[in-house]
Protein backbone atom coordinates (compact mmCIF):
# COMPACT_ATOMS: atom_id res chain seq x y z
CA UNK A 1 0.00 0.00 0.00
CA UNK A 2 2.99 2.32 0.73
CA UNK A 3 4.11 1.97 -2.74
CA UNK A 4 1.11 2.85 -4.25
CA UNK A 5 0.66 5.73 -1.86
CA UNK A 6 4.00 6.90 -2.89
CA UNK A 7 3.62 6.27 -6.78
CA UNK A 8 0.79 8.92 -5.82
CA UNK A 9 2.93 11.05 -4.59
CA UNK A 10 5.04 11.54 -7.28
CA UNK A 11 2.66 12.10 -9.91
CA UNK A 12 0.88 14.45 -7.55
CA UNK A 13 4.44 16.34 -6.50
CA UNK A 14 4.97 16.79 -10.86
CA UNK A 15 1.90 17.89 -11.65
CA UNK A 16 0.76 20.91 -8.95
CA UNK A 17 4.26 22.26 -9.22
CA UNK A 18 4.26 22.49 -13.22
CA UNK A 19 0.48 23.73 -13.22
CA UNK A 20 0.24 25.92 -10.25
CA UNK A 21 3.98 27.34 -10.22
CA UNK A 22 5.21 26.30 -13.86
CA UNK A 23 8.32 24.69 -12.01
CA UNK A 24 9.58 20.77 -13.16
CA UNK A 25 10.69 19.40 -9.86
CA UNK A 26 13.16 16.57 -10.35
CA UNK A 27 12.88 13.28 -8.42
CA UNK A 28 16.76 13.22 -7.05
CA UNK A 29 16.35 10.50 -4.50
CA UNK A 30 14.33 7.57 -3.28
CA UNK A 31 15.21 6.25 0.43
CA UNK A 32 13.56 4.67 3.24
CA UNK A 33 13.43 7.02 5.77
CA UNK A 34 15.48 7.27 9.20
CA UNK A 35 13.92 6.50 12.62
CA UNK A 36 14.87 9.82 13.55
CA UNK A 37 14.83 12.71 11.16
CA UNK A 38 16.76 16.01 12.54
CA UNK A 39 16.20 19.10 10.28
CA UNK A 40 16.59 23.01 10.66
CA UNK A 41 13.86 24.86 9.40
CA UNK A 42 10.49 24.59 8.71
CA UNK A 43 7.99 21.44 8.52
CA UNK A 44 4.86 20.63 7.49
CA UNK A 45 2.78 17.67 8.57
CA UNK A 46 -0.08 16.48 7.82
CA UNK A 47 -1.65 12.77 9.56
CA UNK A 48 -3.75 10.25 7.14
CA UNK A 49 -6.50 8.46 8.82
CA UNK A 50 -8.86 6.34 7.36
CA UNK A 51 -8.40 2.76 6.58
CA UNK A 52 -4.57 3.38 7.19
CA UNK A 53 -2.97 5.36 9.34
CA UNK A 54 0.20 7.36 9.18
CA UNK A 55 1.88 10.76 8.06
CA UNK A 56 3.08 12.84 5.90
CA UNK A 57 6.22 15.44 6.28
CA UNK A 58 7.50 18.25 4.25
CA UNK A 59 10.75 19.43 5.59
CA UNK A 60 11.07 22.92 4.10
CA UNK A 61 13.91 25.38 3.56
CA UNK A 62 13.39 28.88 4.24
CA UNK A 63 14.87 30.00 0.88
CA UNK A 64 12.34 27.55 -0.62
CA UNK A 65 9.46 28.94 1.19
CA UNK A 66 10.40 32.52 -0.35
CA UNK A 67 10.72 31.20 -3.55
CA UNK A 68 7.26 29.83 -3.51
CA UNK A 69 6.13 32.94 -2.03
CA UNK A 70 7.42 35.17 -4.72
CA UNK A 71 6.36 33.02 -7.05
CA UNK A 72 2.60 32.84 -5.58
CA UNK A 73 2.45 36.80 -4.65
CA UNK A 74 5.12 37.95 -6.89
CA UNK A 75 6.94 40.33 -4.26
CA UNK A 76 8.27 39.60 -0.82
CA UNK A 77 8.45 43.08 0.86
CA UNK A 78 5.32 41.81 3.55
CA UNK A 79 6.87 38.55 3.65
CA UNK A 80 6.60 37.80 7.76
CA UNK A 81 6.49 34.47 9.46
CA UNK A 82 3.48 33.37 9.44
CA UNK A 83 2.51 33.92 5.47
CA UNK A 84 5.64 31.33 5.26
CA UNK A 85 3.88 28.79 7.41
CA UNK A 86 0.56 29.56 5.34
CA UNK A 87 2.89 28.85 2.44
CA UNK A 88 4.23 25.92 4.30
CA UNK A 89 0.32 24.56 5.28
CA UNK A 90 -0.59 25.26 2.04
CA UNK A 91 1.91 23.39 -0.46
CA UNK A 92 1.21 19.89 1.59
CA UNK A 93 -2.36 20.62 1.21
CA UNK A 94 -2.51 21.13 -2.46
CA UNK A 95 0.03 18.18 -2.83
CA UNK A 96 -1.42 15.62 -0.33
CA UNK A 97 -4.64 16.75 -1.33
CA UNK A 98 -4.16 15.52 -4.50
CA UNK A 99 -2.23 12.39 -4.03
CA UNK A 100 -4.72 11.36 -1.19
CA UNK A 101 -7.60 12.01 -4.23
CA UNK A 102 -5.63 10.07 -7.08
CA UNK A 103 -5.28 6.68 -4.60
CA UNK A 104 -8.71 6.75 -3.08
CA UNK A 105 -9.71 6.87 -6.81
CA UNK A 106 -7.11 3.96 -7.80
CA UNK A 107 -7.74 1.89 -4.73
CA UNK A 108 -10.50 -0.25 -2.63
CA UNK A 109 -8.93 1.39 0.24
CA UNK A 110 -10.03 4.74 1.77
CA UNK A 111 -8.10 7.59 3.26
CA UNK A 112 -8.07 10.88 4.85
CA UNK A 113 -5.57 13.76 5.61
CA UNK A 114 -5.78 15.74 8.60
CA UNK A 115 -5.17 19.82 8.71
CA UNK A 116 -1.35 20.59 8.47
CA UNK A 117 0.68 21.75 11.33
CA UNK A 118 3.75 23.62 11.32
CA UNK A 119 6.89 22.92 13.15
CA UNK A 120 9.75 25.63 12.99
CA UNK A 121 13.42 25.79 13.77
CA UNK A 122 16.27 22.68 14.79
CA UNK A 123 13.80 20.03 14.91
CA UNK A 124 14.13 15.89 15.98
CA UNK A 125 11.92 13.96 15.14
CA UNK A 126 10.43 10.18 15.27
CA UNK A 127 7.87 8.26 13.79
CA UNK A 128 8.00 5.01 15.82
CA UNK A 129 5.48 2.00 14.12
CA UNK A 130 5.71 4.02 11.20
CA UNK A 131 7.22 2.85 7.90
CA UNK A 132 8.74 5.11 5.62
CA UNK A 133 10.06 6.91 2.88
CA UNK A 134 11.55 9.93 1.88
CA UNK A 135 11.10 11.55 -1.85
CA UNK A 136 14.42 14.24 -2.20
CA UNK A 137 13.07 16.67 -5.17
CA UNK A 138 15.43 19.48 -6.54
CA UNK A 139 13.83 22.67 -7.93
CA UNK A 140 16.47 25.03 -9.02
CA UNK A 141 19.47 24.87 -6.50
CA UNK A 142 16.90 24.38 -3.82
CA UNK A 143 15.47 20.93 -2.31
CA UNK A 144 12.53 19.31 -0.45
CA UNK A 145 12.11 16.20 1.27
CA UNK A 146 8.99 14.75 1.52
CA UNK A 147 7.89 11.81 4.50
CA UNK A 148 5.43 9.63 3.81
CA UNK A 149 4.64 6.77 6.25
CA UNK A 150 2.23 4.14 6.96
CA UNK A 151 1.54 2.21 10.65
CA UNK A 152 2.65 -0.88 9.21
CA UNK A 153 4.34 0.05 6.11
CA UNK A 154 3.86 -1.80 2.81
């Protein structure tokens, strides 16, 4: 189920960044994901329920959350804190949203996302009964890891 969840992913990842943002994010890595993540910066989570349960992580740069930003509002003079987080909340909406959408529609199996949360600055963190993996994009010079884990795994 994890791989089809992922497969998902990816096809949802491609296609909101080249529609909404006209960006081709490239798939640089694959990996199964550490117990223990620890990342500086911001993160994005958002919990499936349903059927399944489990997560799903965006670790975020700050540089990347501007670029989105100028991209979306096309200046960054009122850029504060909080409008990155929306940012943040947003981008693993739209994205999860969509990949949550495409396997419900491919699959027997139901699931749901809960609202995103936000987690700034040098963060740890652990997933136990959780099994994962990690999708590394590159957009420009600038990268995003994704999380996406099932209680259980595959």
């Amino acid at each position: 189920m994890l791989k089809e969840l992922l497969n998902c992913y990816k096809v949802a990842f491609k296609t909101r960044f080249e529609d909404f943002l006209n960006l081709s994010p490239e798939l640089v890595e694959e990996r199964d994901s550490d117990e223990q993540i620890d990342f500086e910066g911001v993160v994005s989570l958002v919990g499936i329920t349903g059927e399944k349960k489990g997560r799903v992580i965006f670790y975020l740069s700050e540089e990347f959350l501007k670029m989105l930003y100028r991209l979306i509002y096309g200046e960054e003079e009122s850029l504060n804190e909080m409008e990155l987080y929306a940012v943040a909340a947003e981008i693993n909406n739209i994205i999860s949203g969509n990949a949550i959408t495409l396997f419900n529609n491919e699959s027997s199996k139901r699931l749901f996302l809960s609202p995103p949360s936000i987690f700034s600055g040098k963060l740890s963190i652990t997933t136990p009964r959780i099994n994962s993996k990690d999708l590394i994009y590159k957009i420009g010079n600038l990268k995003i890891a994704v999380s996406i884990g099932l209680e259980g795994g595959i």
